[in-house]
Protein backbone atom coordinates (compact mmCIF):
# COMPACT_ATOMS: atom_id res chain seq x y z
CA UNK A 1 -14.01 15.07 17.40
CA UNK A 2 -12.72 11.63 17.67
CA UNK A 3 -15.16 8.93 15.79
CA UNK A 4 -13.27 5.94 16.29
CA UNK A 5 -14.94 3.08 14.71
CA UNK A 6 -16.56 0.43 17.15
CA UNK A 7 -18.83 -2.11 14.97
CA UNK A 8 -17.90 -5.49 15.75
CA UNK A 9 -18.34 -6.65 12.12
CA UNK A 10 -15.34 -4.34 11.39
CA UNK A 11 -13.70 -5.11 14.02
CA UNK A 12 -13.51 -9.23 13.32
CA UNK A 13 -10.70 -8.70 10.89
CA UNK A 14 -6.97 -8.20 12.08
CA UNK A 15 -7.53 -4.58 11.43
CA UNK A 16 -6.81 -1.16 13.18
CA UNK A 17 -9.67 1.22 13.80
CA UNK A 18 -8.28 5.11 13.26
CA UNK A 19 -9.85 8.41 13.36
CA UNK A 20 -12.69 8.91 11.15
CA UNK A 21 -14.83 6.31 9.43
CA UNK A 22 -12.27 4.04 8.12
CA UNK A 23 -10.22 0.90 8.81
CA UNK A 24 -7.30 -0.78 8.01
CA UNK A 25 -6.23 -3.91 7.81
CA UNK A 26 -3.44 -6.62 8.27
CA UNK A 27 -5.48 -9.63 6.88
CA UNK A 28 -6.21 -9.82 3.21
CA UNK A 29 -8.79 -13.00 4.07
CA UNK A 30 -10.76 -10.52 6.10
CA UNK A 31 -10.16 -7.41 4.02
CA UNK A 32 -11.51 -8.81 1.06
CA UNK A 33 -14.47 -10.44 3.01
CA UNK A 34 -15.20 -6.93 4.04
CA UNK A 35 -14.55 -5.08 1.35
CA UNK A 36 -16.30 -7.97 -1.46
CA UNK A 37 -15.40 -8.22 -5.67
CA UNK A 38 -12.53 -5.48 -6.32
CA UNK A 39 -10.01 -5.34 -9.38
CA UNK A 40 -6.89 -6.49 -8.58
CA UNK A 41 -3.14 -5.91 -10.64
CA UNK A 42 -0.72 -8.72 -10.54
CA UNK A 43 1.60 -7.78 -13.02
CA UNK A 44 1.85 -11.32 -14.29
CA UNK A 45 1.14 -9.36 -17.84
CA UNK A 46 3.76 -6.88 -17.19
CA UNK A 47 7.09 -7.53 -19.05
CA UNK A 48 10.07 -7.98 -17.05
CA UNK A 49 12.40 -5.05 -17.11
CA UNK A 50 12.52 -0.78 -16.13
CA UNK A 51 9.16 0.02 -16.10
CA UNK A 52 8.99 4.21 -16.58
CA UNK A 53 7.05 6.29 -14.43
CA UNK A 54 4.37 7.93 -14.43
CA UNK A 55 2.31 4.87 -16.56
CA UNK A 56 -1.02 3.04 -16.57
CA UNK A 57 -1.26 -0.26 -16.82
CA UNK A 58 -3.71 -2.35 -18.83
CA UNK A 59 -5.90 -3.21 -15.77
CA UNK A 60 -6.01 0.98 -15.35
CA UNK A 61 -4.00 0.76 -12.51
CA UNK A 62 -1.98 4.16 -12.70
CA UNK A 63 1.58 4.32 -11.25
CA UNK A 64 3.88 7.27 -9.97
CA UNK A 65 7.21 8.19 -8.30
CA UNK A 66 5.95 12.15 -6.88
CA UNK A 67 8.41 11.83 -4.43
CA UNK A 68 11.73 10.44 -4.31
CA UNK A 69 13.83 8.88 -7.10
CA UNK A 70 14.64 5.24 -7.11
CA UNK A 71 14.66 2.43 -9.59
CA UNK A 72 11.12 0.77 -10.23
CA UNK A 73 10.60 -2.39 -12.36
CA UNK A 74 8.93 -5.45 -13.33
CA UNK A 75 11.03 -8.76 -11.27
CA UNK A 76 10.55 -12.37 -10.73
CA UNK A 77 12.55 -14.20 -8.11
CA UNK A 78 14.42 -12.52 -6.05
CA UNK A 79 18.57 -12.45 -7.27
CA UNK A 80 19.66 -10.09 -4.98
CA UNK A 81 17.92 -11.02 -1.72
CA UNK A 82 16.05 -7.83 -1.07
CA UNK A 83 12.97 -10.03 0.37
CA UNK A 84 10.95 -9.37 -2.59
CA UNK A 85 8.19 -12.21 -2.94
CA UNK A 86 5.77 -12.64 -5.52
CA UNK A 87 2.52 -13.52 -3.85
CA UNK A 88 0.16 -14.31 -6.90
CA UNK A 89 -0.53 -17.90 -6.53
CA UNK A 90 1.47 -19.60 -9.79
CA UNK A 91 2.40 -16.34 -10.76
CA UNK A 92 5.89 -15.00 -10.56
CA UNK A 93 5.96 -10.96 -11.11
CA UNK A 94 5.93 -8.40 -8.98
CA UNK A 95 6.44 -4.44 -8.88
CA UNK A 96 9.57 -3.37 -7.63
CA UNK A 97 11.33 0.00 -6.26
CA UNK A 98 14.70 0.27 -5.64
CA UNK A 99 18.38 -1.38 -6.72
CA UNK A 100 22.29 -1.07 -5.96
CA UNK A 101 23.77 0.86 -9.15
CA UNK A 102 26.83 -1.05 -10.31
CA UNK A 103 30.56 1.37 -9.68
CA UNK A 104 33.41 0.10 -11.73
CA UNK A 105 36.06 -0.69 -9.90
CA UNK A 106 34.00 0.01 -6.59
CA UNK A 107 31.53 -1.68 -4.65
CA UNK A 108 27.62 -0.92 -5.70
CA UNK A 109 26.21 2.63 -4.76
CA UNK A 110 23.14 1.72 -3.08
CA UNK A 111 19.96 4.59 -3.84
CA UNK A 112 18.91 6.79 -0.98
CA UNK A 113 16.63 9.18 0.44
CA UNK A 114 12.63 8.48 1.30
CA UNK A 115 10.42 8.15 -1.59
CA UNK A 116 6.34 7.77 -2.54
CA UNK A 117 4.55 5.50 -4.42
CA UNK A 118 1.56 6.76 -5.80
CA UNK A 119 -1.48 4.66 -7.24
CA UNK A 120 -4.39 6.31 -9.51
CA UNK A 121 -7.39 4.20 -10.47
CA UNK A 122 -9.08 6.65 -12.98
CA UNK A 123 -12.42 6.94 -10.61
CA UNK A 124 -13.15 7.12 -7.07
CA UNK A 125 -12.62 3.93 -4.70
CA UNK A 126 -13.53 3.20 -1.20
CA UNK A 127 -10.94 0.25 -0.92
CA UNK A 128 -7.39 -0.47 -1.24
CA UNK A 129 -4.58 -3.36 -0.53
CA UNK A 130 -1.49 -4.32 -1.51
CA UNK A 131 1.03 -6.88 -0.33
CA UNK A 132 4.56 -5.48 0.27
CA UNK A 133 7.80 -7.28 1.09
CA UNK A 134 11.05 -6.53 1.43
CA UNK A 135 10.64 -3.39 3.63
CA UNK A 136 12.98 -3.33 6.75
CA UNK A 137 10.50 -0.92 9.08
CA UNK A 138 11.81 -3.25 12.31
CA UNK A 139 14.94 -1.04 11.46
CA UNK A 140 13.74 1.93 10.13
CA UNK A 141 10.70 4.08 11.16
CA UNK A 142 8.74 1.58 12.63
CA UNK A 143 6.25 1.65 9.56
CA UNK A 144 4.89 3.91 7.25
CA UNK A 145 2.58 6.97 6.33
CA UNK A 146 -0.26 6.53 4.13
CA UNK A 147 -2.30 9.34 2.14
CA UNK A 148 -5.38 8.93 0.20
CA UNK A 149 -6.74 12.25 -1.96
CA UNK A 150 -9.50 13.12 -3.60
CA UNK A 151 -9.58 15.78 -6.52
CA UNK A 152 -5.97 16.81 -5.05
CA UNK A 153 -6.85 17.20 -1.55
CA UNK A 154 -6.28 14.85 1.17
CA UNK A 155 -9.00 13.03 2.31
CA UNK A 156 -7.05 10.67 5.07
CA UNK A 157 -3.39 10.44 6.16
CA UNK A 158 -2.60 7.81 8.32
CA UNK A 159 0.52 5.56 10.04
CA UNK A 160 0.80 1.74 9.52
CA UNK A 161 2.39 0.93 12.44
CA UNK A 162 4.56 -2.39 11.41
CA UNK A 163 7.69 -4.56 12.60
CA UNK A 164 7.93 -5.92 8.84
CA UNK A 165 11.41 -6.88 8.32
CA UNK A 166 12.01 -8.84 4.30
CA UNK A 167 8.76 -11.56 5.04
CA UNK A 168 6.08 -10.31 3.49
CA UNK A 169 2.18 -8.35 4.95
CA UNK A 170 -0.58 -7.60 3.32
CA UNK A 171 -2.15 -3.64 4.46
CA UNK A 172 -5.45 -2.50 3.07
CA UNK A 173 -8.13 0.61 3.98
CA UNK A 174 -11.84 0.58 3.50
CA UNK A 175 -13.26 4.33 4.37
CA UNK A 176 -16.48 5.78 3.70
CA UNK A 177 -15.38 8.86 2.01
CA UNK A 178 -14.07 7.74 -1.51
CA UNK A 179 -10.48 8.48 -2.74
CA UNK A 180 -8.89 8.74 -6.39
CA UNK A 181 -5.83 8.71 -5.48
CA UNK A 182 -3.47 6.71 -2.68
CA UNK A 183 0.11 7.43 -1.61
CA UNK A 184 2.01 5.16 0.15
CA UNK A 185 5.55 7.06 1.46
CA UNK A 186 8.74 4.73 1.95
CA UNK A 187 11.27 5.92 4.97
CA UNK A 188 14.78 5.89 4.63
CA UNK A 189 16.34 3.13 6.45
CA UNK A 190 18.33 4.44 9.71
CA UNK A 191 20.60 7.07 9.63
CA UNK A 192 22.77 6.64 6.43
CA UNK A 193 20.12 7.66 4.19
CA UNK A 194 19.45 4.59 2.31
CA UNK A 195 15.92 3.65 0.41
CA UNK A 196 14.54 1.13 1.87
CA UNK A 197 13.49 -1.45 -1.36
CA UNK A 198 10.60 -3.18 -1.56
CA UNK A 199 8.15 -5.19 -3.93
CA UNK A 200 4.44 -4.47 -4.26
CA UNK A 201 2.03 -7.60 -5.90
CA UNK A 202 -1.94 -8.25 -5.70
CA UNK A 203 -2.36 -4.56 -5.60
CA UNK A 204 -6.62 -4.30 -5.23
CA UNK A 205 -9.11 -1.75 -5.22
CA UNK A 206 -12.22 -0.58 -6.08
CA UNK A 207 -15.80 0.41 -4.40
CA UNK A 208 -16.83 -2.24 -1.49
CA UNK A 209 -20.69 -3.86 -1.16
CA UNK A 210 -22.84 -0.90 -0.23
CA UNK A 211 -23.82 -3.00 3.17
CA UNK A 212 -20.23 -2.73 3.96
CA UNK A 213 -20.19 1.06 2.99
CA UNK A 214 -23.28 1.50 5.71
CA UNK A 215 -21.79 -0.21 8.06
CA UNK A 216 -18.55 1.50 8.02
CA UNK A 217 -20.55 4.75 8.10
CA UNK A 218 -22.60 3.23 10.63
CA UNK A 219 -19.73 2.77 12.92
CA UNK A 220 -18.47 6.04 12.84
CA UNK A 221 -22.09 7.85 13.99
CA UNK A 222 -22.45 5.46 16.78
CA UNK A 223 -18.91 6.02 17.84
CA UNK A 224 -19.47 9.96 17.37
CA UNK A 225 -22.84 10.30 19.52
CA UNK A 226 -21.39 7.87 22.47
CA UNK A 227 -18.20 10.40 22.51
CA UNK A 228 -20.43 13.74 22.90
């Protein structure tokens, strides 16, 4: 049963409507007028440097690699032009995946194979956004797959559809049915195998406004009795 969400409130933002009662979104401005007061992670406390995975941050933000093995660390700037943009506003840090590994006498050996980001928030949410930059979907897959959990099992798996290529988009989810968990998977890029780096910043979640909540709910149960 398809219960495609069809509230116009949820459907002022830039946002997708998918199966079940969910949406996502391509505008942070909207998303977080939706979704209200969330904790957020900038990393501007972080220390530059290899950060080592699986860790929790101060905020409580929890961070994993289940999938996949590539660099991840703590960057400003952006020395080796992989796109990666800090989007705190006077901040400079962001979270980064991914790096050449230097060959002596040889060019760099660039990391490959797909890989998952996982973020843990030590409770149930409802919410979730990041900004990302640096991915190169226009040449990859086109986008990315998304899994939230909850206790371990999936409770939504889902396809951003995106042209990104370096310049960098803000994604987010509100869904009824909460989540502890949130997976975001990384293709390779093309057919040589490499990982495709990229930068997370302003990574936000937590449980929206009940009102919102209601009306998300809302707009799946009118969606579902039009469709019987």
């Amino acid at each position: 049963m398809n219960t495609k969400i069809t509230t116009a409130a949820l459907a002022l933002s830039s946002s997708l409507a998918l199966a079940g009662s969910y949406t996502t979104h391509t505008d942070r401005t909207m998303f977080n007028a939706i979704a209200g007061m969330l904790s957020i992670e900038t990393f501007e406390s972080e220390s530059l440097g290899d950060i080592a995975l699986p860790t929790i941050l101060d905020s409580g933000l929890g961070i994993a690699m289940p999938v996949g093995d590539v660099s991840s660390f703590i960057d400003a700037g952006d020395p080796l032009n992989n796109g990666f943009e800090n989007t705190t506003l006077n901040g400079r840090n962001y979270l980064a995946f991914g790096r050449n590994i230097p060959v002596a006498g040889a060019p760099d050996m660039p990391q490959t194979g797909s890989y998952s980001v996982e973020y843990t928030f030590g409770g149930s949410v409802n919410a979730f956004g990041f900004d990302l930059s640096g991915a190169e979907f226009a040449t990859a897959a086109g986008g990315f797959n998304v899994t939230t959990f909850a206790n371990g099992q999936v409770a939504h798996d889902f396809f951003f559809a995106s042209d990104q290529f370096f310049a960098e988009r803000f994604y987010g989810i509100v869904a009824d049915q909460a989540f502890d968990a949130i997976r975001i998977n990384l293709p390779v890029l093309g057919t040589n195998g490499t990982a495709d780096y990229v930068a997370f910043d302003d990574v936000t979640w937590g449980v929206p406004s009940p009102s919102a909540l209601s009306m998300l709910a809302l707009g799946g149960l009118i969606s579902t009795r039009r469709k019987r």
